[in-house]
C-alpha atoms as a PDB file:
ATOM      1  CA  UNK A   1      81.961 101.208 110.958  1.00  0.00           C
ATOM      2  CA  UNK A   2      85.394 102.426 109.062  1.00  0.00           C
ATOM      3  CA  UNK A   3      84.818 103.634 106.090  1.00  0.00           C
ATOM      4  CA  UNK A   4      87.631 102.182 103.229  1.00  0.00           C
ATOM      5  CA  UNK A   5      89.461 105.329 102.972  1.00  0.00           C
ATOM      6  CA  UNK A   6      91.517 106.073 105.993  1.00  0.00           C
ATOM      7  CA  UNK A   7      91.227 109.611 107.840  1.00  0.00           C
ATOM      8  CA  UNK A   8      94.545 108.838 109.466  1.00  0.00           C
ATOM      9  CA  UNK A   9      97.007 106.128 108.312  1.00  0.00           C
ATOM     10  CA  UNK A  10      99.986 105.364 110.773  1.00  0.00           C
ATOM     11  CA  UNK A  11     103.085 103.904 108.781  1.00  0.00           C
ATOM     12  CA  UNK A  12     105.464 101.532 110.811  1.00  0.00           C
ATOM     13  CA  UNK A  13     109.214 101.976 110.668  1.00  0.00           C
ATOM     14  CA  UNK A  14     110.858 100.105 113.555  1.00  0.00           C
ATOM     15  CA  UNK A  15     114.097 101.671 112.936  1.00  0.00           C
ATOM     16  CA  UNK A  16     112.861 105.449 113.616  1.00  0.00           C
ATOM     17  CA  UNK A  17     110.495 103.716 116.345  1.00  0.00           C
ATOM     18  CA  UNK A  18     111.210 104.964 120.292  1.00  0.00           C
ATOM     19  CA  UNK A  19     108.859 102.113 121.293  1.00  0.00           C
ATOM     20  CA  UNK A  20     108.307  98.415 120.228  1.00  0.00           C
ATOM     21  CA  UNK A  21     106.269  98.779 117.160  1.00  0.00           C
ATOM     22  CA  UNK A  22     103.090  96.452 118.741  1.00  0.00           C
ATOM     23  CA  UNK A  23     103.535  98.856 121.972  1.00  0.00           C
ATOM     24  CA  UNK A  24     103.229 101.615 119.654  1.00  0.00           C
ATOM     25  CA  UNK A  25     100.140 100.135 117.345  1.00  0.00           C
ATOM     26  CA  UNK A  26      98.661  98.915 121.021  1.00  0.00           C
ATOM     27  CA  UNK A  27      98.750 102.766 122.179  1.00  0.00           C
ATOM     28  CA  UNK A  28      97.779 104.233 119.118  1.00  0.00           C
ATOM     29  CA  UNK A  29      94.854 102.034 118.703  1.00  0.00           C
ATOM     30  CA  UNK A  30      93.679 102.468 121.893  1.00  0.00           C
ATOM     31  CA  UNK A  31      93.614 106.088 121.445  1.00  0.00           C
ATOM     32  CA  UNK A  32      91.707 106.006 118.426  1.00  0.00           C
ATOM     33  CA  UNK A  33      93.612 105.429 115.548  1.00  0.00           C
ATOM     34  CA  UNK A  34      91.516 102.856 112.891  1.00  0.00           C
ATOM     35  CA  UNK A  35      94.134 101.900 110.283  1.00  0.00           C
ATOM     36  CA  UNK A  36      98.406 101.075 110.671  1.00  0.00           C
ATOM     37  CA  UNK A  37     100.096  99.865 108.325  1.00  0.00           C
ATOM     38  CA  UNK A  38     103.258  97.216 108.817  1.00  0.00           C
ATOM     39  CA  UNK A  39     105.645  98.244 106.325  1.00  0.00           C
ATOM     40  CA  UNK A  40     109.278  96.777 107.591  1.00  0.00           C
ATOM     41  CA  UNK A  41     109.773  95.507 104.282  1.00  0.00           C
ATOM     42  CA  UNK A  42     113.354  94.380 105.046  1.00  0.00           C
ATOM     43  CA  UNK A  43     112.089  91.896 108.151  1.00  0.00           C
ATOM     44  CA  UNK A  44     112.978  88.448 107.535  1.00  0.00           C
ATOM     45  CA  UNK A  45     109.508  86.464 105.985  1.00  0.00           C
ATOM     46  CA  UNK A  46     108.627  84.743 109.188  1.00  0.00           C
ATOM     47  CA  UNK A  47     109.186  87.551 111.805  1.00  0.00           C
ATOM     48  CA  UNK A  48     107.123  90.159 109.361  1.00  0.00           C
ATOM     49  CA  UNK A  49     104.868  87.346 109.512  1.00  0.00           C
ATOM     50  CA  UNK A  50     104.683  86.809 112.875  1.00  0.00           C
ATOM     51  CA  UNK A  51     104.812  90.542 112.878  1.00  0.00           C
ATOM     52  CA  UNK A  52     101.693  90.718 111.136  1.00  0.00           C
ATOM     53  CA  UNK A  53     100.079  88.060 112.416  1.00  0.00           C
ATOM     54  CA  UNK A  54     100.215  89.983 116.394  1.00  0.00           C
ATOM     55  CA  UNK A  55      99.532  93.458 114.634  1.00  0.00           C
ATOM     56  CA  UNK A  56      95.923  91.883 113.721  1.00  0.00           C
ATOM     57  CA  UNK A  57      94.777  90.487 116.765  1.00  0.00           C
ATOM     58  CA  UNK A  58      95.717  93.930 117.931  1.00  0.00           C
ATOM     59  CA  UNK A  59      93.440  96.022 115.606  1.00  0.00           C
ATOM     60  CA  UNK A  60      91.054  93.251 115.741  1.00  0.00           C
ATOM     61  CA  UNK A  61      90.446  94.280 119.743  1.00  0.00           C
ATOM     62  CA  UNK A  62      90.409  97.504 118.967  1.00  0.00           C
ATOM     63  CA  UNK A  63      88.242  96.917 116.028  1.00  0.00           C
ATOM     64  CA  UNK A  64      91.046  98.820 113.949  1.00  0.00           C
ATOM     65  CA  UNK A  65      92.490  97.360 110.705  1.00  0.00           C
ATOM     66  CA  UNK A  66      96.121  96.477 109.453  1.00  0.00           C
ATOM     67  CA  UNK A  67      97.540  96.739 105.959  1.00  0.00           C
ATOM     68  CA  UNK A  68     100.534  95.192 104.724  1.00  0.00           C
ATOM     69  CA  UNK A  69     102.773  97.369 102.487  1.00  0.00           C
ATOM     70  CA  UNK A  70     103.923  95.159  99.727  1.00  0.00           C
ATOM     71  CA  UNK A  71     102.456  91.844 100.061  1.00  0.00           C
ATOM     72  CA  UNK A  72      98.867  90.799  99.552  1.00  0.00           C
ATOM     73  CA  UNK A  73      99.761  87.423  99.835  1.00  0.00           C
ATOM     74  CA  UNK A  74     100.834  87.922 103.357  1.00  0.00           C
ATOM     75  CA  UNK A  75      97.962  89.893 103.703  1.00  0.00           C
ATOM     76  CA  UNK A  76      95.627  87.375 102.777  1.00  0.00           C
ATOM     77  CA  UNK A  77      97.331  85.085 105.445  1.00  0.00           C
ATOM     78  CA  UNK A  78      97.308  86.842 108.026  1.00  0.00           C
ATOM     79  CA  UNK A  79      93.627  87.922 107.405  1.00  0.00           C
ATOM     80  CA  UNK A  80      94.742  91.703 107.203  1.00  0.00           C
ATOM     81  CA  UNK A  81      92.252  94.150 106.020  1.00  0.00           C
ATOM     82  CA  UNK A  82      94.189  95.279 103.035  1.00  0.00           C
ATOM     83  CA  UNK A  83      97.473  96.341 101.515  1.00  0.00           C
ATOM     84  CA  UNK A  84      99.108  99.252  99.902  1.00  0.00           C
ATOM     85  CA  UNK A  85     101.265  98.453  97.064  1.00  0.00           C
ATOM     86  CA  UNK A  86     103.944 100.708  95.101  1.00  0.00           C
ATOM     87  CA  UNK A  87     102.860 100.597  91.347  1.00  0.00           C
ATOM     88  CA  UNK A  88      99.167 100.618  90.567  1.00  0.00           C
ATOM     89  CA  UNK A  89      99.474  97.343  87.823  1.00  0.00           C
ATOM     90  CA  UNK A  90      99.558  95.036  91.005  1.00  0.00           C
ATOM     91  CA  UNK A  91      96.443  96.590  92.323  1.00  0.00           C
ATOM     92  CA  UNK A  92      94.133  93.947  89.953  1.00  0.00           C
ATOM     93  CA  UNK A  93      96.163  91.072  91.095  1.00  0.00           C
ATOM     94  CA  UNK A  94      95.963  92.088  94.798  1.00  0.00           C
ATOM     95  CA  UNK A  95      91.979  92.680  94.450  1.00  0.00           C
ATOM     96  CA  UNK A  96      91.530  88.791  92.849  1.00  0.00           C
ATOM     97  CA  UNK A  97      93.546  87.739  96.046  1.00  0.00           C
ATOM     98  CA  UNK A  98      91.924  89.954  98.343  1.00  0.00           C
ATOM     99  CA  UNK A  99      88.037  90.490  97.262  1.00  0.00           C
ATOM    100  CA  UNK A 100      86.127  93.554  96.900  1.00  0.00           C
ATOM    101  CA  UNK A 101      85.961  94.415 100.739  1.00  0.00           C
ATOM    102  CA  UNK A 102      90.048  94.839 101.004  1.00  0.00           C
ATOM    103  CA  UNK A 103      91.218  98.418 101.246  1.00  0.00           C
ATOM    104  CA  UNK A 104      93.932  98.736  98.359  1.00  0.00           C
ATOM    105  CA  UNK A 105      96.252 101.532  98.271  1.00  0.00           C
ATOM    106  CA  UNK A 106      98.762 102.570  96.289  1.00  0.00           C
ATOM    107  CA  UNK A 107     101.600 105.086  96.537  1.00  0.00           C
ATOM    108  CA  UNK A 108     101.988 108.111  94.430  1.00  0.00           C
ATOM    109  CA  UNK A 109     104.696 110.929  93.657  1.00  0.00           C
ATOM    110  CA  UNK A 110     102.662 112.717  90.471  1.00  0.00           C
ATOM    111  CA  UNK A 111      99.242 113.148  89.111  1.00  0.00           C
ATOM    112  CA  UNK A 112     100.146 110.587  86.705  1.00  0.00           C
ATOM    113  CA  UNK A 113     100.130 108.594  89.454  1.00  0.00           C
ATOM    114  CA  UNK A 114      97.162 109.337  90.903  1.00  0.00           C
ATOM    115  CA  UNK A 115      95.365 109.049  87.515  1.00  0.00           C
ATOM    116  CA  UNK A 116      96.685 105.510  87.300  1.00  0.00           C
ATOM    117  CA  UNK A 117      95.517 104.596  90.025  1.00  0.00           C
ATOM    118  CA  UNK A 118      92.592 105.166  89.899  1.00  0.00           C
ATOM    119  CA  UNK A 119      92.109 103.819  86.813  1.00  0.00           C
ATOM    120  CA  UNK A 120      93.319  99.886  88.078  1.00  0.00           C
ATOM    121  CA  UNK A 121      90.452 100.683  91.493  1.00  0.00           C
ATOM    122  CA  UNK A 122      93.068 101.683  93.907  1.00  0.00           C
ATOM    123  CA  UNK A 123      90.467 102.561  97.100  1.00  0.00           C
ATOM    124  CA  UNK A 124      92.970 105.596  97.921  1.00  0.00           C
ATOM    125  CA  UNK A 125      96.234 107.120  96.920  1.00  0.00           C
ATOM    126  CA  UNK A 126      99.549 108.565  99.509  1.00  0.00           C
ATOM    127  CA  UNK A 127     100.616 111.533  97.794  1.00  0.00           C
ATOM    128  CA  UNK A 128     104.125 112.511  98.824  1.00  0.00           C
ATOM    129  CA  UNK A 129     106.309 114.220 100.079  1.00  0.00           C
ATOM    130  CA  UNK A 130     103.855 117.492 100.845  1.00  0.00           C
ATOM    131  CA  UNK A 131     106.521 118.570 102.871  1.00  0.00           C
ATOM    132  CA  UNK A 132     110.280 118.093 103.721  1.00  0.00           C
ATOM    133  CA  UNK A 133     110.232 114.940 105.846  1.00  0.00           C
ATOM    134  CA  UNK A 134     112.918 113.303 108.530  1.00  0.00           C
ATOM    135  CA  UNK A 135     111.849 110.504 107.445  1.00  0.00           C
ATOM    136  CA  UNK A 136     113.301 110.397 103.921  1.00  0.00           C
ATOM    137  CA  UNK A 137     115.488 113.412 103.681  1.00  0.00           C
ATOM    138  CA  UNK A 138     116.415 114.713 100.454  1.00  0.00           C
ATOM    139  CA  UNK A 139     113.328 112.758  98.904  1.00  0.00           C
ATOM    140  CA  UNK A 140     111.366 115.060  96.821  1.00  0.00           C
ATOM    141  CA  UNK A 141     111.506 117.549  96.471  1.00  0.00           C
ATOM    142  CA  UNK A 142     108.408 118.752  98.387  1.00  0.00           C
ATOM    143  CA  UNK A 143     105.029 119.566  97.206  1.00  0.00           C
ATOM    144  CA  UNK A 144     103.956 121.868  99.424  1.00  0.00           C
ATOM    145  CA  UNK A 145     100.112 122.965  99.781  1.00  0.00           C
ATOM    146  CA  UNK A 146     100.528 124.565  96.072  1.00  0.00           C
ATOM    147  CA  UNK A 147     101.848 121.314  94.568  1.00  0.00           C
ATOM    148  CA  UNK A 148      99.135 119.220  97.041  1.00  0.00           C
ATOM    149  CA  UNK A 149      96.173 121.429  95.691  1.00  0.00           C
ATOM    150  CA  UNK A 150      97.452 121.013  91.917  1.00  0.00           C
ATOM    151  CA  UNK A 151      97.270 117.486  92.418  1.00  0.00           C
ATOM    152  CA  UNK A 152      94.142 116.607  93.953  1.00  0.00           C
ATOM    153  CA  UNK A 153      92.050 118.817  92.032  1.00  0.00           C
ATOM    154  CA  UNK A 154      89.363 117.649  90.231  1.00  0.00           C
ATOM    155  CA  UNK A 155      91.256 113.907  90.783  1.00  0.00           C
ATOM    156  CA  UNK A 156      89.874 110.436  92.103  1.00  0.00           C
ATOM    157  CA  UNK A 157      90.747 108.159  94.233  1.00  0.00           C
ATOM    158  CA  UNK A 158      91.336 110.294  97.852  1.00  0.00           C
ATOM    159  CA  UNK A 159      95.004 111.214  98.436  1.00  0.00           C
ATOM    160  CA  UNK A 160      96.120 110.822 101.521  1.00  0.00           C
ATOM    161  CA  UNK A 161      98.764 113.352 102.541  1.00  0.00           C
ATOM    162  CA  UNK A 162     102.086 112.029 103.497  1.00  0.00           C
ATOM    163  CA  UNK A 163     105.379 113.100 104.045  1.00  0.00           C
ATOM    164  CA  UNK A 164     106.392 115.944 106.851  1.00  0.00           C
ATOM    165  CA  UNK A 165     102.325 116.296 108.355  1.00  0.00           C
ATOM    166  CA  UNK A 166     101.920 117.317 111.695  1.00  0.00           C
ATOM    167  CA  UNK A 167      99.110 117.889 113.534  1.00  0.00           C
ATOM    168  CA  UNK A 168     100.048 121.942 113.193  1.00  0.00           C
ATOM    169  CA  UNK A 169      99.346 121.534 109.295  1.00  0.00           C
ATOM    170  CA  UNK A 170      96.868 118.551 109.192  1.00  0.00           C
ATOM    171  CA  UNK A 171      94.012 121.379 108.465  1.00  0.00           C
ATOM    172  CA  UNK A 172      96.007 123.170 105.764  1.00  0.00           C
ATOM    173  CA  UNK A 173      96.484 119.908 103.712  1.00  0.00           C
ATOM    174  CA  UNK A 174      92.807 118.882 104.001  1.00  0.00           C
ATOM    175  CA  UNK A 175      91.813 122.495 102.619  1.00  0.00           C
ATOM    176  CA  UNK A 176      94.679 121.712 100.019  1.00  0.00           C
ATOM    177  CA  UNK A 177      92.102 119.124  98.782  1.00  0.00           C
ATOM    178  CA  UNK A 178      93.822 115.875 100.696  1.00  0.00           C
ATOM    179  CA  UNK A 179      90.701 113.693 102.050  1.00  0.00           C
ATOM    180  CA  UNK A 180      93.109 111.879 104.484  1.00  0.00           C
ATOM    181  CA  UNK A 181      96.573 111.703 106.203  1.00  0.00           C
ATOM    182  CA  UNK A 182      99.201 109.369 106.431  1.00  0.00           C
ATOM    183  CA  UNK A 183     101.952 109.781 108.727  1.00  0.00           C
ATOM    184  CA  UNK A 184     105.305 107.792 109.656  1.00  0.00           C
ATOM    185  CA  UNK A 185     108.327 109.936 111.474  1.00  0.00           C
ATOM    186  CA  UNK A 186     105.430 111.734 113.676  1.00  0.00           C
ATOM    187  CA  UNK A 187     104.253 109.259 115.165  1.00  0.00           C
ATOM    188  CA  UNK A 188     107.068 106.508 115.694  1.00  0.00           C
ATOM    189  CA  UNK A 189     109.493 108.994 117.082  1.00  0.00           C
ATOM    190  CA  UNK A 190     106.808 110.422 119.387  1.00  0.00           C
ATOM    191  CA  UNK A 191     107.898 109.369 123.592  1.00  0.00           C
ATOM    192  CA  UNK A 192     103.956 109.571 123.479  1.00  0.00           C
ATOM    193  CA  UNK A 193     102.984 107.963 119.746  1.00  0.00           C
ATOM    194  CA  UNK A 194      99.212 107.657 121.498  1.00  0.00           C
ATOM    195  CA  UNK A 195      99.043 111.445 122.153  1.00  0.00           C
ATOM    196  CA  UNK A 196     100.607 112.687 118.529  1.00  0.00           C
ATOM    197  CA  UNK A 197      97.691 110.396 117.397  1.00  0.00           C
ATOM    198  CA  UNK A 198      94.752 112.329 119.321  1.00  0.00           C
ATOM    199  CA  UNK A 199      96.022 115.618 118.116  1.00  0.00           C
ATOM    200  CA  UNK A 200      96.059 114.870 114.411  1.00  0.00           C
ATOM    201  CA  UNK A 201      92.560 113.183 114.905  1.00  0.00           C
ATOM    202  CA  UNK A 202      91.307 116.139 116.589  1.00  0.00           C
ATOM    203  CA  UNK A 203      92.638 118.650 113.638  1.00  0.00           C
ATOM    204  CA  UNK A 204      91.135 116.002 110.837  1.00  0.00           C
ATOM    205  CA  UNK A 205      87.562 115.907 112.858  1.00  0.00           C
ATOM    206  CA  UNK A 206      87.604 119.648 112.991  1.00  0.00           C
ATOM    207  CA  UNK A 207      88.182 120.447 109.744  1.00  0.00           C
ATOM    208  CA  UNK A 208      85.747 118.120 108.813  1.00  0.00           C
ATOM    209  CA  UNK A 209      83.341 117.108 111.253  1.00  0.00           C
ATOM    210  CA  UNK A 210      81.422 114.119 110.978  1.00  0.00           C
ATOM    211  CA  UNK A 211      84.500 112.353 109.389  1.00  0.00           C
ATOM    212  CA  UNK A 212      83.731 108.624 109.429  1.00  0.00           C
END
């Protein structure tokens, strides 16, 4: 069974993407990935949809999850397991349209953040940017494993690390004190998405084995 807090969270973004982003959740799933999320915010309503809608019968096969960034009322539509929202004052509203058993996220930049989130229930937190990212350049500036340690000490709900993780310092932010990754550029520009998947499994299971 997955556990609500994702080890590994794999963030779409068709427009870094090498492959089709279904090829891409189709290969990472299959190689063990358990939780994607369709962001693509700027897709017309009924192709995110539809979007959506083919993303879940994918994890469903795979018995994976999806999470819609943004929307829980697409979410709740499309049957997704969850969604990850920007500002932790929608996380109430999301939970009365979702139920208890929906994984709610939230995104943070601070410990203020974090702290708030917590405080509205959030089920996990993406802390970011850890590090210098493609994805975003010149958004930060970067925490680094100083700034990631300051954060998540002594702090509730698990951070996932995001922004710039690889599978080369996957380890270092876990012993920084995140209790998950979440990674975009890594994996969509990857000519082998499935493969840049294993590896930062492998690093998160063996730097914490036994990791649901």
């Amino acid at each position: 069974m997955v556990g609500k807090v994702p080890e590994l969270l794999v963030i779409s973004d068709r427009h870094q993407a090498r492959h089709d982003l279904e090829q891409i959740a189709e290969r990472t799933f299959s190689a063990g990935l358990r939780n994607f999320m369709l962001r693509d915010k700027d897709l017309a309503n009924t192709e995110r949809r539809a979007l959506a809608e083919r993303l879940c019968e994918l994890a469903c096969r795979h018995l994976g999850r999806v999470l819609i960034n943004g929307d829980w009322s697409l979410a709740a539509e499309v049957d997704a397991a969850g969604v990850h929202l920007q500002h932790p004052g929608d996380i109430p509203l999301a939970r009365a349209a979702l139920g208890d058993a929906a994984v709610i996220g939230v995104s943070a930049h601070s410990r203020k953040d974090i702290v708030a989130a917590a405080a509205e229930g959030a089920d996990y937190a993406t802390l970011s940017p850890v590090f210098a990212t493609e994805s975003k350049p010149g958004y930060g500036p970067a925490l680094e494993l100083d700034g990631l340690r300051r954060m998540t000490d002594g702090i509730a709900p698990p951070v996932l690390a995001l922004g710039g993780v690889t599978a080369a310092n996957a380890r270092d932010c876990l012993s920084a004190g995140a209790t998950g990754l979440a990674v975009m550029g890594e994996v969509m520009r990857a000519e082998a998405p499935e493969e840049t998947v294993r590896q930062l499994l492998q690093a998160i299971r063996g730097s914490a084995p036994g990791t649901a």
